[in-house]
N, C-alpha and C. Protein backbone atom coordinates (compact mmCIF):
# COMPACT_ATOMS: atom_id res chain seq x y z
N UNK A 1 125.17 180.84 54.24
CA UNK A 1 124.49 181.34 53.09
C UNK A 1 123.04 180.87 53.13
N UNK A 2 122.21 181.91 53.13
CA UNK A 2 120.75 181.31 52.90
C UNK A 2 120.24 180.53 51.32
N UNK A 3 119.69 179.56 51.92
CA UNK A 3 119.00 178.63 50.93
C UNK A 3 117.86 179.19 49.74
N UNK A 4 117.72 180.84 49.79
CA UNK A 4 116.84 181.64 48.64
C UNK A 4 118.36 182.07 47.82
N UNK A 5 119.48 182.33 48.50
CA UNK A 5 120.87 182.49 47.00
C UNK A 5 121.14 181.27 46.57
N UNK A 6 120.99 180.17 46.64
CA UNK A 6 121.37 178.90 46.05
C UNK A 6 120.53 179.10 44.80
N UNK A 7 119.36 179.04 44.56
CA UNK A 7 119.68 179.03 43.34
C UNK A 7 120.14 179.86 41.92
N UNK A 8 120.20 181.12 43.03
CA UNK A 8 120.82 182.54 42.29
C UNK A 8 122.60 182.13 41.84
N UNK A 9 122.87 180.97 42.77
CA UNK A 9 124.82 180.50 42.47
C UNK A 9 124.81 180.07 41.78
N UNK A 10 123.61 179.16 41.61
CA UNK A 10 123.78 177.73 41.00
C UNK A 10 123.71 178.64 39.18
N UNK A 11 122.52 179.48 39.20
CA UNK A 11 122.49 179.98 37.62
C UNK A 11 123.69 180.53 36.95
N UNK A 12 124.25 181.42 37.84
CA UNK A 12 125.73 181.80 37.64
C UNK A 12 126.58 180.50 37.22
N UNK A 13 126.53 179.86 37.92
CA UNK A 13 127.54 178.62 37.76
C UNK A 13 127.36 178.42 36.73
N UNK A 14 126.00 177.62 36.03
CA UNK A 14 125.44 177.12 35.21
C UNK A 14 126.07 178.04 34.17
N UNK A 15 125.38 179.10 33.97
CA UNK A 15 125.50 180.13 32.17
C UNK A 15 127.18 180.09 32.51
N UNK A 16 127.65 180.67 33.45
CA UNK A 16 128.92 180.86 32.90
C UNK A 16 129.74 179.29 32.71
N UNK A 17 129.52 178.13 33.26
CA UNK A 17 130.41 177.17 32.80
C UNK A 17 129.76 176.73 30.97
N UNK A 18 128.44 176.91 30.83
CA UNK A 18 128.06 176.76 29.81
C UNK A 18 129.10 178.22 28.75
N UNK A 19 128.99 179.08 29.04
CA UNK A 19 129.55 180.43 28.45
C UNK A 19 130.92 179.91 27.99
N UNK A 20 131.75 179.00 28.70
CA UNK A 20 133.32 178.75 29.08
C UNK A 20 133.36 177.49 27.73
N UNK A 21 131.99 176.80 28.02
CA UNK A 21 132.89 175.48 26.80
C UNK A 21 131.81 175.72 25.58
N UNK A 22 131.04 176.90 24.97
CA UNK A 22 130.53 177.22 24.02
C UNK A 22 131.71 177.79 23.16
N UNK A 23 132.29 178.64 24.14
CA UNK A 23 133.38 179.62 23.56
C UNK A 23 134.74 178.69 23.20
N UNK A 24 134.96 177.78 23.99
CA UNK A 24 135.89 176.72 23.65
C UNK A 24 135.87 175.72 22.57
N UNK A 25 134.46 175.11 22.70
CA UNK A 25 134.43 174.86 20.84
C UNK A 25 133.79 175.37 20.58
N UNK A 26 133.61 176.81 20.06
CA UNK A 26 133.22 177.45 18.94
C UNK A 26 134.28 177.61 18.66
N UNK A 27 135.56 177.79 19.24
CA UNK A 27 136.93 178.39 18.57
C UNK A 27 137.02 177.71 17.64
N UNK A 28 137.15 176.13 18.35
CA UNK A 28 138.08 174.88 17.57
C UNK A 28 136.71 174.55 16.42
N UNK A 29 135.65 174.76 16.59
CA UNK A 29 134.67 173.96 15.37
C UNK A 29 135.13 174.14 13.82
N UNK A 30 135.59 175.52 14.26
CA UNK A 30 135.97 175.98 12.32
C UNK A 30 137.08 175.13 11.76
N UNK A 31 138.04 174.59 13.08
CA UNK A 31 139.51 174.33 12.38
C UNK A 31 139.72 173.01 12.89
N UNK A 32 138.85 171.72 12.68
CA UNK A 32 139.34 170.29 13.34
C UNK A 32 140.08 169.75 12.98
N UNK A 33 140.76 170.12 11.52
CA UNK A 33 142.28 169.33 11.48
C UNK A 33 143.44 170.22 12.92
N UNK A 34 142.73 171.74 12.90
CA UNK A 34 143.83 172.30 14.05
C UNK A 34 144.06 171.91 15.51
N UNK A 35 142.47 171.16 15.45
CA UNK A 35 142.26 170.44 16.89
C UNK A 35 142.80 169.42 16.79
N UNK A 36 142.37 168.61 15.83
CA UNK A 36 143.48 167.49 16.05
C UNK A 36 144.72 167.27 16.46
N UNK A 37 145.45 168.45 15.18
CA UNK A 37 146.86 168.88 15.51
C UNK A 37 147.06 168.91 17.11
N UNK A 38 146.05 169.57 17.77
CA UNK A 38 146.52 170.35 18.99
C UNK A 38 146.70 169.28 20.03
N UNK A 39 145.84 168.20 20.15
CA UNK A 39 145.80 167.12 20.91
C UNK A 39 146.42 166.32 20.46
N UNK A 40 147.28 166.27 18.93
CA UNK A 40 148.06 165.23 18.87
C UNK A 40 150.00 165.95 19.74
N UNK A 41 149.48 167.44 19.86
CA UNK A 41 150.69 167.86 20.51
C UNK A 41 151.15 167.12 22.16
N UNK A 42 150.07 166.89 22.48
CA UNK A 42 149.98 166.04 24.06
C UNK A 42 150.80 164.70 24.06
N UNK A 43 150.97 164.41 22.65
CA UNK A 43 151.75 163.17 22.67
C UNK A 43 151.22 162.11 23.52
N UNK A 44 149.86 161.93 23.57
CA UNK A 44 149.21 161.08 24.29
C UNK A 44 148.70 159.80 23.99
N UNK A 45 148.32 159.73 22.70
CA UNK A 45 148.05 158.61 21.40
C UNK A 45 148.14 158.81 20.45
N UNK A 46 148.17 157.56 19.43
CA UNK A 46 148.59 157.75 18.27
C UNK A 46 148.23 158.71 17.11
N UNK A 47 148.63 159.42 16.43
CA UNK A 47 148.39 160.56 15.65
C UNK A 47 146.86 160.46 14.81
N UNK A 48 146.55 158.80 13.98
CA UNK A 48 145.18 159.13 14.12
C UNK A 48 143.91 158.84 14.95
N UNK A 49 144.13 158.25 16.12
CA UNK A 49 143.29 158.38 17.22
C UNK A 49 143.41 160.09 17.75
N UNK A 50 144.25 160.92 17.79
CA UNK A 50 144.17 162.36 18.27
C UNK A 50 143.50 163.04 16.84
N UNK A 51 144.03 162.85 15.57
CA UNK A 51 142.77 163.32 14.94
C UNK A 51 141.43 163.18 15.24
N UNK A 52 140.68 161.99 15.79
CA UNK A 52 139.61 161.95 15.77
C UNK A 52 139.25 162.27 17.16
N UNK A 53 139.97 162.47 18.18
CA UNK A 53 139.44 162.86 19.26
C UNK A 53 139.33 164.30 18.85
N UNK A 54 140.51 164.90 18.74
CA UNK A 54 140.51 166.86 18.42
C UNK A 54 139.16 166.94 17.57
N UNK A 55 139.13 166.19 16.83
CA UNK A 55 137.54 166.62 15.44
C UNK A 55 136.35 166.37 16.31
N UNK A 56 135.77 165.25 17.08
CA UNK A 56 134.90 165.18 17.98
C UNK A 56 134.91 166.42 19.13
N UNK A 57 135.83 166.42 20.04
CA UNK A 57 135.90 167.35 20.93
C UNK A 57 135.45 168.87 21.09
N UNK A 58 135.25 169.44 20.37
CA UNK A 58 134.44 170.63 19.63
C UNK A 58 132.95 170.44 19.90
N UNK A 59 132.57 169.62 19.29
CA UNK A 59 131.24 169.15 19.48
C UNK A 59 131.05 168.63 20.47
N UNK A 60 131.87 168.35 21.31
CA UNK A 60 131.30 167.59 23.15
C UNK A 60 131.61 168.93 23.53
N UNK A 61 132.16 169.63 23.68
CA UNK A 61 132.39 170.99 24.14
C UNK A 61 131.12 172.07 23.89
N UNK A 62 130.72 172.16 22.54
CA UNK A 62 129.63 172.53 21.98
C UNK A 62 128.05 171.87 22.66
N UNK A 63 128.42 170.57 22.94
CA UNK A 63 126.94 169.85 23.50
C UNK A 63 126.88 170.44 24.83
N UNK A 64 128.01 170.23 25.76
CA UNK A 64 127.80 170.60 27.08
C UNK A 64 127.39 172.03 27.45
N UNK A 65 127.70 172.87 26.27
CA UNK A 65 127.30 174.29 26.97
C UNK A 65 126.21 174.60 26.48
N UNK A 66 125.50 173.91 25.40
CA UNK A 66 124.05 174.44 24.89
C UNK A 66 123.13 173.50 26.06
N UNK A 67 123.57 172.19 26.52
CA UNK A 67 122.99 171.83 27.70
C UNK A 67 122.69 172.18 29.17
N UNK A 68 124.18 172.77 29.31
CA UNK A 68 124.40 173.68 30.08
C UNK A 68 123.52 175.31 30.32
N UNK A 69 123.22 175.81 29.51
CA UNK A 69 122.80 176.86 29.05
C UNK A 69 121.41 176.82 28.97
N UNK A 70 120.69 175.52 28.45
CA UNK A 70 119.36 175.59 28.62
C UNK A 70 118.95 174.88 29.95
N UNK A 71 119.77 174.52 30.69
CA UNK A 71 119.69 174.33 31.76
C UNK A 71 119.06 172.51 32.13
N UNK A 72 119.13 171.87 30.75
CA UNK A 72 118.97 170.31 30.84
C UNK A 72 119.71 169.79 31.23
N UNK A 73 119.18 168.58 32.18
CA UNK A 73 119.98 167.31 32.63
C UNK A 73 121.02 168.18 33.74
N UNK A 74 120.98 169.20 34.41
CA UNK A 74 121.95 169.69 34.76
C UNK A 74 123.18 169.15 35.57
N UNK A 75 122.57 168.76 36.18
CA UNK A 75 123.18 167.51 37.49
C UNK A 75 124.36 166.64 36.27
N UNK A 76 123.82 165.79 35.61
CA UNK A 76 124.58 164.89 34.52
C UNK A 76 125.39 165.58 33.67
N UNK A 77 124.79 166.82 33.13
CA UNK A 77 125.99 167.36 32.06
C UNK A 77 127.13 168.17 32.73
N UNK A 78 126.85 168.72 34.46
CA UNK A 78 128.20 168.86 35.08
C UNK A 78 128.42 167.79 35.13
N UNK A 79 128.65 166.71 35.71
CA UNK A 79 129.20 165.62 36.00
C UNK A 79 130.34 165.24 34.90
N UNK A 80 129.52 165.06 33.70
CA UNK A 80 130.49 165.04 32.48
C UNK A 80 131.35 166.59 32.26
N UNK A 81 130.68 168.00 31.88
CA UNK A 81 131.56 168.56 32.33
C UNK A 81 132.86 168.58 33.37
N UNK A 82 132.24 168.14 34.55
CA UNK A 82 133.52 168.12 35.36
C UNK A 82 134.87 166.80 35.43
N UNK A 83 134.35 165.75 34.23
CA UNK A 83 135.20 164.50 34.31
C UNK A 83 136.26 165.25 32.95
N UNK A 84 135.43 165.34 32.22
CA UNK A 84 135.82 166.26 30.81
C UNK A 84 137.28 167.44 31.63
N UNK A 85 136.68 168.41 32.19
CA UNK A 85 138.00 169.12 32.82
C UNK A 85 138.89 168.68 33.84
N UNK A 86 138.36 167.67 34.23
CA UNK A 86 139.43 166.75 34.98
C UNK A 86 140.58 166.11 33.80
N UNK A 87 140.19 165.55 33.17
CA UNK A 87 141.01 164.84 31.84
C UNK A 87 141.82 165.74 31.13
N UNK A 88 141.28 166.90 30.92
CA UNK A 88 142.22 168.47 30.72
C UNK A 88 143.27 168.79 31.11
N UNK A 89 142.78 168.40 32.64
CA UNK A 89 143.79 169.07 33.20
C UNK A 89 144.68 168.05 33.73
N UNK A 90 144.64 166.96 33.57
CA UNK A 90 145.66 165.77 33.45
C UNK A 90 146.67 165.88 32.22
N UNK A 91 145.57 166.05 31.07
CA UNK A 91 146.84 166.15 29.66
C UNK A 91 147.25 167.97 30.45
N UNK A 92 147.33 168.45 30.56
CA UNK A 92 147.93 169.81 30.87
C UNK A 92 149.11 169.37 31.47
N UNK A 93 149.01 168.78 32.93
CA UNK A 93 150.21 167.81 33.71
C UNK A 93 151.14 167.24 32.88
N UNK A 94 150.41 166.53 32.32
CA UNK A 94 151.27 165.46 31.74
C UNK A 94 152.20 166.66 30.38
N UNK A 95 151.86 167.28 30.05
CA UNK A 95 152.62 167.87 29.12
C UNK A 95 154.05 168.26 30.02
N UNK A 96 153.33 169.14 31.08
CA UNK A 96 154.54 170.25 31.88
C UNK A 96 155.20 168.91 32.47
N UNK A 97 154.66 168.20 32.94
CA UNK A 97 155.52 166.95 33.44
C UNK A 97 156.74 166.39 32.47
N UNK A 98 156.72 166.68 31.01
CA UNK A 98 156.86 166.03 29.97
C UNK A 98 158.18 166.99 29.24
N UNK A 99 157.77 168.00 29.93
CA UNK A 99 158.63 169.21 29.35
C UNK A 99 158.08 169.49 27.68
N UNK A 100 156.95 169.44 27.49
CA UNK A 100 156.33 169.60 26.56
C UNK A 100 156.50 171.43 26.17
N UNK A 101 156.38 171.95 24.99
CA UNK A 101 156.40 173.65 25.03
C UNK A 101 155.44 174.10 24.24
N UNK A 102 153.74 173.41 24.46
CA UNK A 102 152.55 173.52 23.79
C UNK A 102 151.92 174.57 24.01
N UNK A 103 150.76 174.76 23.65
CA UNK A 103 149.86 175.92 23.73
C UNK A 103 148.68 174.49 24.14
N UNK A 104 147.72 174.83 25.02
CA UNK A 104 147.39 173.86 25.98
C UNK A 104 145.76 173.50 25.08
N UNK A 105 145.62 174.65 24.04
CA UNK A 105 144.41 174.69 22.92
C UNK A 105 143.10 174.69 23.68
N UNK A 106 142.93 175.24 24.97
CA UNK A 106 141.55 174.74 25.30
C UNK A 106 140.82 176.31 25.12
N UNK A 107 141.29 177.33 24.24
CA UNK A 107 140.79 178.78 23.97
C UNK A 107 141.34 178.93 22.43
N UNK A 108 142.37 177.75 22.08
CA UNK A 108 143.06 178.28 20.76
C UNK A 108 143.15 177.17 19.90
N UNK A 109 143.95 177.45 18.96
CA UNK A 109 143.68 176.01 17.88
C UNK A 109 145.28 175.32 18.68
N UNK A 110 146.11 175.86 19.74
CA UNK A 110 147.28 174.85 20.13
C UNK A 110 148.22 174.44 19.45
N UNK A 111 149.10 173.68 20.02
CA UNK A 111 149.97 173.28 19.21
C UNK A 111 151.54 173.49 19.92
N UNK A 112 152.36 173.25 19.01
CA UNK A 112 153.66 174.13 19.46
C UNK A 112 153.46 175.03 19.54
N UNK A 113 154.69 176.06 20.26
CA UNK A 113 154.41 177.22 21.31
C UNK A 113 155.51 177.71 19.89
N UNK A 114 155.89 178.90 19.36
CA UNK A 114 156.22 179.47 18.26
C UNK A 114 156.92 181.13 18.93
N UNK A 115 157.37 181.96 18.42
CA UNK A 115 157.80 183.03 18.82
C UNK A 115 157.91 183.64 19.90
N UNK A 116 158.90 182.93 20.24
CA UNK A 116 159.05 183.13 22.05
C UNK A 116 157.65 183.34 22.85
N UNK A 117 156.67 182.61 22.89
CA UNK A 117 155.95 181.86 23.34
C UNK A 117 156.44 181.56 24.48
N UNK A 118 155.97 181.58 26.11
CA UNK A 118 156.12 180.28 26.32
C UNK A 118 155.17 179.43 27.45
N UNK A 119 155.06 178.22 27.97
CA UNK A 119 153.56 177.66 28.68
C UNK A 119 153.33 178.52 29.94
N UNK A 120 152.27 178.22 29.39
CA UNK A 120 151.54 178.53 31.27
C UNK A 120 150.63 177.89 31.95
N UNK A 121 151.65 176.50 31.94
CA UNK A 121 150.87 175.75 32.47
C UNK A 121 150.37 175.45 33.74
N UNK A 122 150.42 175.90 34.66
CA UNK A 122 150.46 176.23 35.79
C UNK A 122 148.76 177.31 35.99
N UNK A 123 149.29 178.17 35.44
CA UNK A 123 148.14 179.09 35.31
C UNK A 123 146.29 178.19 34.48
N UNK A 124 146.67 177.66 33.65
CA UNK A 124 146.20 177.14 32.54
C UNK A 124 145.15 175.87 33.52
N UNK A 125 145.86 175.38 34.49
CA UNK A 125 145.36 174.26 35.17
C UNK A 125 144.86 175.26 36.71
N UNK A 126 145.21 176.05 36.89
CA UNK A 126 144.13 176.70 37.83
C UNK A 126 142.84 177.45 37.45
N UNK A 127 142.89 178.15 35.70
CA UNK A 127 141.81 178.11 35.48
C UNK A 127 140.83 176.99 35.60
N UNK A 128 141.62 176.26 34.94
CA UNK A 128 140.42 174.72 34.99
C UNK A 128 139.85 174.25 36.67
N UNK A 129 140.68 174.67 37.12
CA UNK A 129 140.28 174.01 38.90
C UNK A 129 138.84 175.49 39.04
N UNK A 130 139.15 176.45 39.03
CA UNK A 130 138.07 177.28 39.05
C UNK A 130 136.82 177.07 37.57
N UNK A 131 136.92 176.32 37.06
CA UNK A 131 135.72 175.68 35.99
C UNK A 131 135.37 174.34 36.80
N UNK A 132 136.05 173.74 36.95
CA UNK A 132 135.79 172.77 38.02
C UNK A 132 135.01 172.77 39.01
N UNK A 133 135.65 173.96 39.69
CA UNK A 133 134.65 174.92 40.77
C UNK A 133 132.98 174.82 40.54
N UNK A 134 132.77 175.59 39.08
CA UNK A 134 131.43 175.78 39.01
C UNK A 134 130.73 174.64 38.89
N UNK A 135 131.20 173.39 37.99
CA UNK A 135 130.89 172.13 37.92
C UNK A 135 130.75 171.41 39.10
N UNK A 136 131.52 171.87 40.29
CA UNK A 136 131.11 171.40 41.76
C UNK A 136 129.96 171.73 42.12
N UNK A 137 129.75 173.06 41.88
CA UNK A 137 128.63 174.09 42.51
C UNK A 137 127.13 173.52 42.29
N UNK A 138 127.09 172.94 41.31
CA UNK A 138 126.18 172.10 39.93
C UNK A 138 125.40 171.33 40.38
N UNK A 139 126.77 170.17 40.34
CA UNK A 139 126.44 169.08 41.09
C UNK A 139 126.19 168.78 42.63
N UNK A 140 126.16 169.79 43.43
CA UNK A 140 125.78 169.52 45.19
C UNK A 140 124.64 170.67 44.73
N UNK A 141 124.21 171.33 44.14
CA UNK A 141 123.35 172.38 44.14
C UNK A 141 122.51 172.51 42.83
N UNK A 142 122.10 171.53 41.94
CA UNK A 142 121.81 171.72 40.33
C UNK A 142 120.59 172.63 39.73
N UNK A 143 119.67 172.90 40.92
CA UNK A 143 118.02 173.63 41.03
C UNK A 143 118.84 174.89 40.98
N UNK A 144 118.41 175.43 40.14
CA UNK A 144 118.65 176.95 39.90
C UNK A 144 117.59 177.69 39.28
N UNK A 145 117.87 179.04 38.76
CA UNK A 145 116.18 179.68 38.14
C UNK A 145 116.80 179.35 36.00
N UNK A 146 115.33 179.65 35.86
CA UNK A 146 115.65 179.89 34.21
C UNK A 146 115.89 178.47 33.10
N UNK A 147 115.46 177.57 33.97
CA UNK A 147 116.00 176.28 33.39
C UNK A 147 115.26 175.37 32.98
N UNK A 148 114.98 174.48 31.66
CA UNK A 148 114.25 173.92 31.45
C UNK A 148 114.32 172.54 32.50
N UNK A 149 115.02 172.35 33.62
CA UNK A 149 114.71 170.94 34.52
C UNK A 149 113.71 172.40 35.66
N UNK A 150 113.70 173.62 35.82
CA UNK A 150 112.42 174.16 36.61
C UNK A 150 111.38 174.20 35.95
N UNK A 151 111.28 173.88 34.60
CA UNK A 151 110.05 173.66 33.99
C UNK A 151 109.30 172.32 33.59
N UNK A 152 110.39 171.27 33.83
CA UNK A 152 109.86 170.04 34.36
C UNK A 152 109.57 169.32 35.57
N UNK A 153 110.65 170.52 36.19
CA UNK A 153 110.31 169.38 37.33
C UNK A 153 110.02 170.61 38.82
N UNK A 154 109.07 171.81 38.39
CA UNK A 154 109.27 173.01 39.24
C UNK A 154 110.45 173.45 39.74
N UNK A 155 109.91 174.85 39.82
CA UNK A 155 110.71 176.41 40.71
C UNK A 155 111.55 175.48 41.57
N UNK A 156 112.98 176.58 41.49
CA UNK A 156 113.84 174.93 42.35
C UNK A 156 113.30 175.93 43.86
């Protein structure tokens, strides 16, 4: 691949992983007792430590893609993006590992799985490996066009 499409990947990468966790908490921002709920479904910690993670989490979701999107810190906010969907996709494991029958909440408010419902978790954690993806792309490649780090620090 020539070194004039790198930073044509890298922008792609960029808007759309920013596109991916705007849309993810914008879902959950309206409903943080639902987020809570949803991460206290992971059975991972205690019911009010998952309240306050689900109520925060919206807003780290929300920070990374307006960062993402204006193209600051890029290098650093994948990095955290990509530790962030790493940790995702661990509680995802750990559910199906668990025989858990959740809704995995990272598009919805989550929770128990309800009217013949049932996981996909499997699926659910290969999206995330392809978000992951772009968060790779990021970080070995972060100079892209349109971005306020090319307006500090020049045209990549």
């Amino acid at each position: 691949m020539t070194s004039a499409a790198w930073p044509w990947i890298s922008t792609v990468a960029r808007v759309g992983l920013a596109a991916v966790f705007l849309i993810a908490g914008g879902l959950k921002v309206t409903d943080l007792a639902a987020s809570g709920r949803a991460v206290n479904a992971y059975q991972l910690m205690p019911y009010e430590t998952a309240k306050v993670v689900g109520a925060a989490l919206p807003f780290l979701e929300i920070t990374l893609g307006l960062l993402l999107l204006a193209g600051l810190a890029v290098r650093l906010t994948a990095s955290i993006a990509a530790v962030v969907l790493v940790i995702f996709m661990g509680g995802i494991a750990w559910a199906w590992a668990q025989g858990l029958q959740i809704d995995c909440g990272c598009f919805s408010k989550g929770g128990e799985l309800t009217g013949g419902r049932t996981t996909q978790y499997g699926l659910d954690i290969l999206r995330d490996v392809g978000f992951l993806a772009l968060a790779g792309i990021l970080l070995v490649k972060p100079r892209d066009r349109f971005s306020v780090d090319n307006l500090l620090m020049g045209d990549a």
